[in-house]
Protein backbone atom coordinates (compact mmCIF):
# COMPACT_ATOMS: atom_id res chain seq x y z
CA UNK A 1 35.77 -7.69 -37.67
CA UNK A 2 33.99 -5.79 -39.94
CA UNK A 3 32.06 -2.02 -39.55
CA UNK A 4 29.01 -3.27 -39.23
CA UNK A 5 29.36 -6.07 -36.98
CA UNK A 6 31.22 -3.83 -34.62
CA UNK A 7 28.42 -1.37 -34.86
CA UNK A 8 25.97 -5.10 -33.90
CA UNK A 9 28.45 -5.90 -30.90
CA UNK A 10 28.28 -2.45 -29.87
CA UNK A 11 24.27 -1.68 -30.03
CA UNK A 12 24.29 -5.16 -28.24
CA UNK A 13 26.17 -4.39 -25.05
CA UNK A 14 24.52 -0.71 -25.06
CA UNK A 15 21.34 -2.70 -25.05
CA UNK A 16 22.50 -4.82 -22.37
CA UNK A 17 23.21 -1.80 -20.40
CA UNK A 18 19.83 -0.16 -20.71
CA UNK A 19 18.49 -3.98 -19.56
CA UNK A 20 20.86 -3.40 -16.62
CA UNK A 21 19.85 -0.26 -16.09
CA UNK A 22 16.32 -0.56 -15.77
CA UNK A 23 16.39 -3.62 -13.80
CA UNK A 24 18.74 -1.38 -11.18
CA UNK A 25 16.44 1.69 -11.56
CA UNK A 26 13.57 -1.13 -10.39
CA UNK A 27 15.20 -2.58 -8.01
CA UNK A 28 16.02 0.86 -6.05
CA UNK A 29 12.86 2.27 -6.73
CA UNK A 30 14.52 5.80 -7.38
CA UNK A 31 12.69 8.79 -8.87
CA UNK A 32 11.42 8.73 -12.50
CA UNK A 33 14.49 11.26 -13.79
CA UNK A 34 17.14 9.76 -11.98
CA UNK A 35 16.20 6.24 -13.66
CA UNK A 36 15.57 7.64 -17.38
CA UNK A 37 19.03 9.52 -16.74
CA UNK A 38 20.59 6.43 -16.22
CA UNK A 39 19.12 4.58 -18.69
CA UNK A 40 19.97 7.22 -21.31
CA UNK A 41 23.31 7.46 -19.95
CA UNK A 42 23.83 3.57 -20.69
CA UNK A 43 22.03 3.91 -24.58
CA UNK A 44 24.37 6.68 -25.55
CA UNK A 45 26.18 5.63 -28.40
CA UNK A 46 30.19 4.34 -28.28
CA UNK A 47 32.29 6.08 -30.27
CA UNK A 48 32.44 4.43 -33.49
CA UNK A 49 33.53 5.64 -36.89
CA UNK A 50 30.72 3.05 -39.05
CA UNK A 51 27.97 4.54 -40.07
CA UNK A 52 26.96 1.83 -41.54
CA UNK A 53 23.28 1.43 -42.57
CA UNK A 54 22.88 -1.73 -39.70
CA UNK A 55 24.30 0.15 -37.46
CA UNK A 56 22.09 2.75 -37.62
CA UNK A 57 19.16 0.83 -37.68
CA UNK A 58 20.51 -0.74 -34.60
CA UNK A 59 20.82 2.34 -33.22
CA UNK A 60 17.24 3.66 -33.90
CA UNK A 61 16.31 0.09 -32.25
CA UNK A 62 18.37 1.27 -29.50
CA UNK A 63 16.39 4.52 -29.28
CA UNK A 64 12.88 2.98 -29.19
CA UNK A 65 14.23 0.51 -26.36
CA UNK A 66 15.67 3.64 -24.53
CA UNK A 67 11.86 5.42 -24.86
CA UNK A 68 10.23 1.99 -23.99
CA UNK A 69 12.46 1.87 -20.96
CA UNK A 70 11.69 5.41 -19.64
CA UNK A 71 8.54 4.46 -20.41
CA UNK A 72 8.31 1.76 -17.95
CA UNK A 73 11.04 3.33 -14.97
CA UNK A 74 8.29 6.29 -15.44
CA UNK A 75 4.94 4.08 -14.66
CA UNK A 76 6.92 1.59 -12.27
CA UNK A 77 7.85 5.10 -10.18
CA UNK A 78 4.26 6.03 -10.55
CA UNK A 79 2.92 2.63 -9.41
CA UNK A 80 5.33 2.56 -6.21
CA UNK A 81 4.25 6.18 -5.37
CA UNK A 82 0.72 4.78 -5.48
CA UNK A 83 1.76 2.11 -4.11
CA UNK A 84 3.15 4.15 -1.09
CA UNK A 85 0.09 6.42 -0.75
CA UNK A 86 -2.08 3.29 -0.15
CA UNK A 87 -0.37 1.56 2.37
CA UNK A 88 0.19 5.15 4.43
CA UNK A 89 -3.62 5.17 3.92
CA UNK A 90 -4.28 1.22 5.45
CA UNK A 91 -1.77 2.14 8.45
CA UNK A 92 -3.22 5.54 9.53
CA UNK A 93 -6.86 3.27 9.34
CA UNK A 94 -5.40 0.05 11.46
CA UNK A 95 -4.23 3.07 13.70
CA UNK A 96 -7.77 4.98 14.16
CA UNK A 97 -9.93 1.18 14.04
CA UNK A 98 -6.96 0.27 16.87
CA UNK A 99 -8.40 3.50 19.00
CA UNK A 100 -11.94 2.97 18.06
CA UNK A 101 -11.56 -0.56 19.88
CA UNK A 102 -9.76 0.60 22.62
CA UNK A 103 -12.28 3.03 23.09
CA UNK A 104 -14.96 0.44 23.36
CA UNK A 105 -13.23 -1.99 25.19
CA UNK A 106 -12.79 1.16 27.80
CA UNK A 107 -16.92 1.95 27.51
CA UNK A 108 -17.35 -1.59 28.04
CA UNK A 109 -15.25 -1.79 31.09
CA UNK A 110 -17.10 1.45 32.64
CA UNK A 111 -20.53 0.27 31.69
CA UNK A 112 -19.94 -3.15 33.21
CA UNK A 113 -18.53 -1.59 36.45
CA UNK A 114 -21.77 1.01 36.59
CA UNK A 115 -24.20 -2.23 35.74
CA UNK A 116 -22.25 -4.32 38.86
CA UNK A 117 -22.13 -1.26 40.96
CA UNK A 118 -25.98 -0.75 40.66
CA UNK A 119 -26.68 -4.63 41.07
CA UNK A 120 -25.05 -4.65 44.22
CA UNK A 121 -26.70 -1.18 45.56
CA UNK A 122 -29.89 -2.65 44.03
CA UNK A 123 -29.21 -5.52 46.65
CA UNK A 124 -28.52 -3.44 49.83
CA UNK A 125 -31.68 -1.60 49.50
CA UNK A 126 -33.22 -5.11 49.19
CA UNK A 127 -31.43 -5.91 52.16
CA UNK A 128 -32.01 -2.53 54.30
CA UNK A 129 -35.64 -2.74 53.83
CA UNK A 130 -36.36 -6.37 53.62
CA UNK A 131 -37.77 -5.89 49.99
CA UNK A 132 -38.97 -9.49 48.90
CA UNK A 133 -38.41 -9.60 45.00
CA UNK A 134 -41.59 -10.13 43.08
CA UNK A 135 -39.99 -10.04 39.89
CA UNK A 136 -40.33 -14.11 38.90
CA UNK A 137 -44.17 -13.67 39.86
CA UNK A 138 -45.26 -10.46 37.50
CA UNK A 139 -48.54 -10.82 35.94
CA UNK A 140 -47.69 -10.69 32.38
CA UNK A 141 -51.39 -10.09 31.46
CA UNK A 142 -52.25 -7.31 29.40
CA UNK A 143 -53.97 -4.39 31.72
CA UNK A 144 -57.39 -4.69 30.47
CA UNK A 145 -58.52 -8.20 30.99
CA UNK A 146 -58.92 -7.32 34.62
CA UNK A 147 -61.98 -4.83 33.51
């Protein structure tokens, strides 16, 4: 095989690495270093004697891809952290809208019992002093028709 072809074979499988890499690195969510150190530990180059002109070249490529990869481990890190914050944010909501509702579900429950409590006192007075409710025959006029 020749130099340069060997330096092709080689820049490919480093570049599969760095693939692997980052697709690990995304899959574990770790931090932003510990994923660029991985994925620069994969680009290094093998130890080859060609210094061939492809092979350099296919090493620079292998450079930009390493950037482009920290790159992206960097903002996907970022994004998750986000991510992360806003969901910490909609649970500690769900948890204080829970305790609003309970809340009023407890007011409701007290003001119900306090409106059924004064109904039925309402009613023993009625009873007690034989109080005839007038209340379906109120005069709805208005106070000064009867000048």
């Amino acid at each position: 095989m020749a130099p340069s072809s060997r330096s092709a074979v080689a820049a490919a499988a480093a570049a599969a690495e760095v693939a692997a890499a980052a697709a690990e690195a995304a899959a574990h969510r770790p931090t932003a270093t510990s994923s660029a150190h991985r994925i620069t530990a994969a680009a290094r180059p093998r130890q080859d004697s060609s210094h061939s002109k492809v092979g350099s070249e296919v090493m620079a490529a292998n450079d930009r891809s390493v950037a482009v990869a920290k790159k992206a481990a960097t903002r996907s890190a970022k994004s998750l952290k986000t991510a992360e914050v806003a969901l910490r944010l909609a649970v500690e909501s769900l948890k204080v809208a829970r305790k609003l509702v309970d809340d009023a579900r407890k007011e409701h429950a007290d003001a119900k019992a306090a409106l059924e409590e004064a109904e039925e006192r309402s009613k023993a007075a009625c009873r007690k002093w034989e109080v005839v409710d007038l209340s379906e025959e109120v005069d709805d006029r208005p106070w000064y028709r009867d000048f």
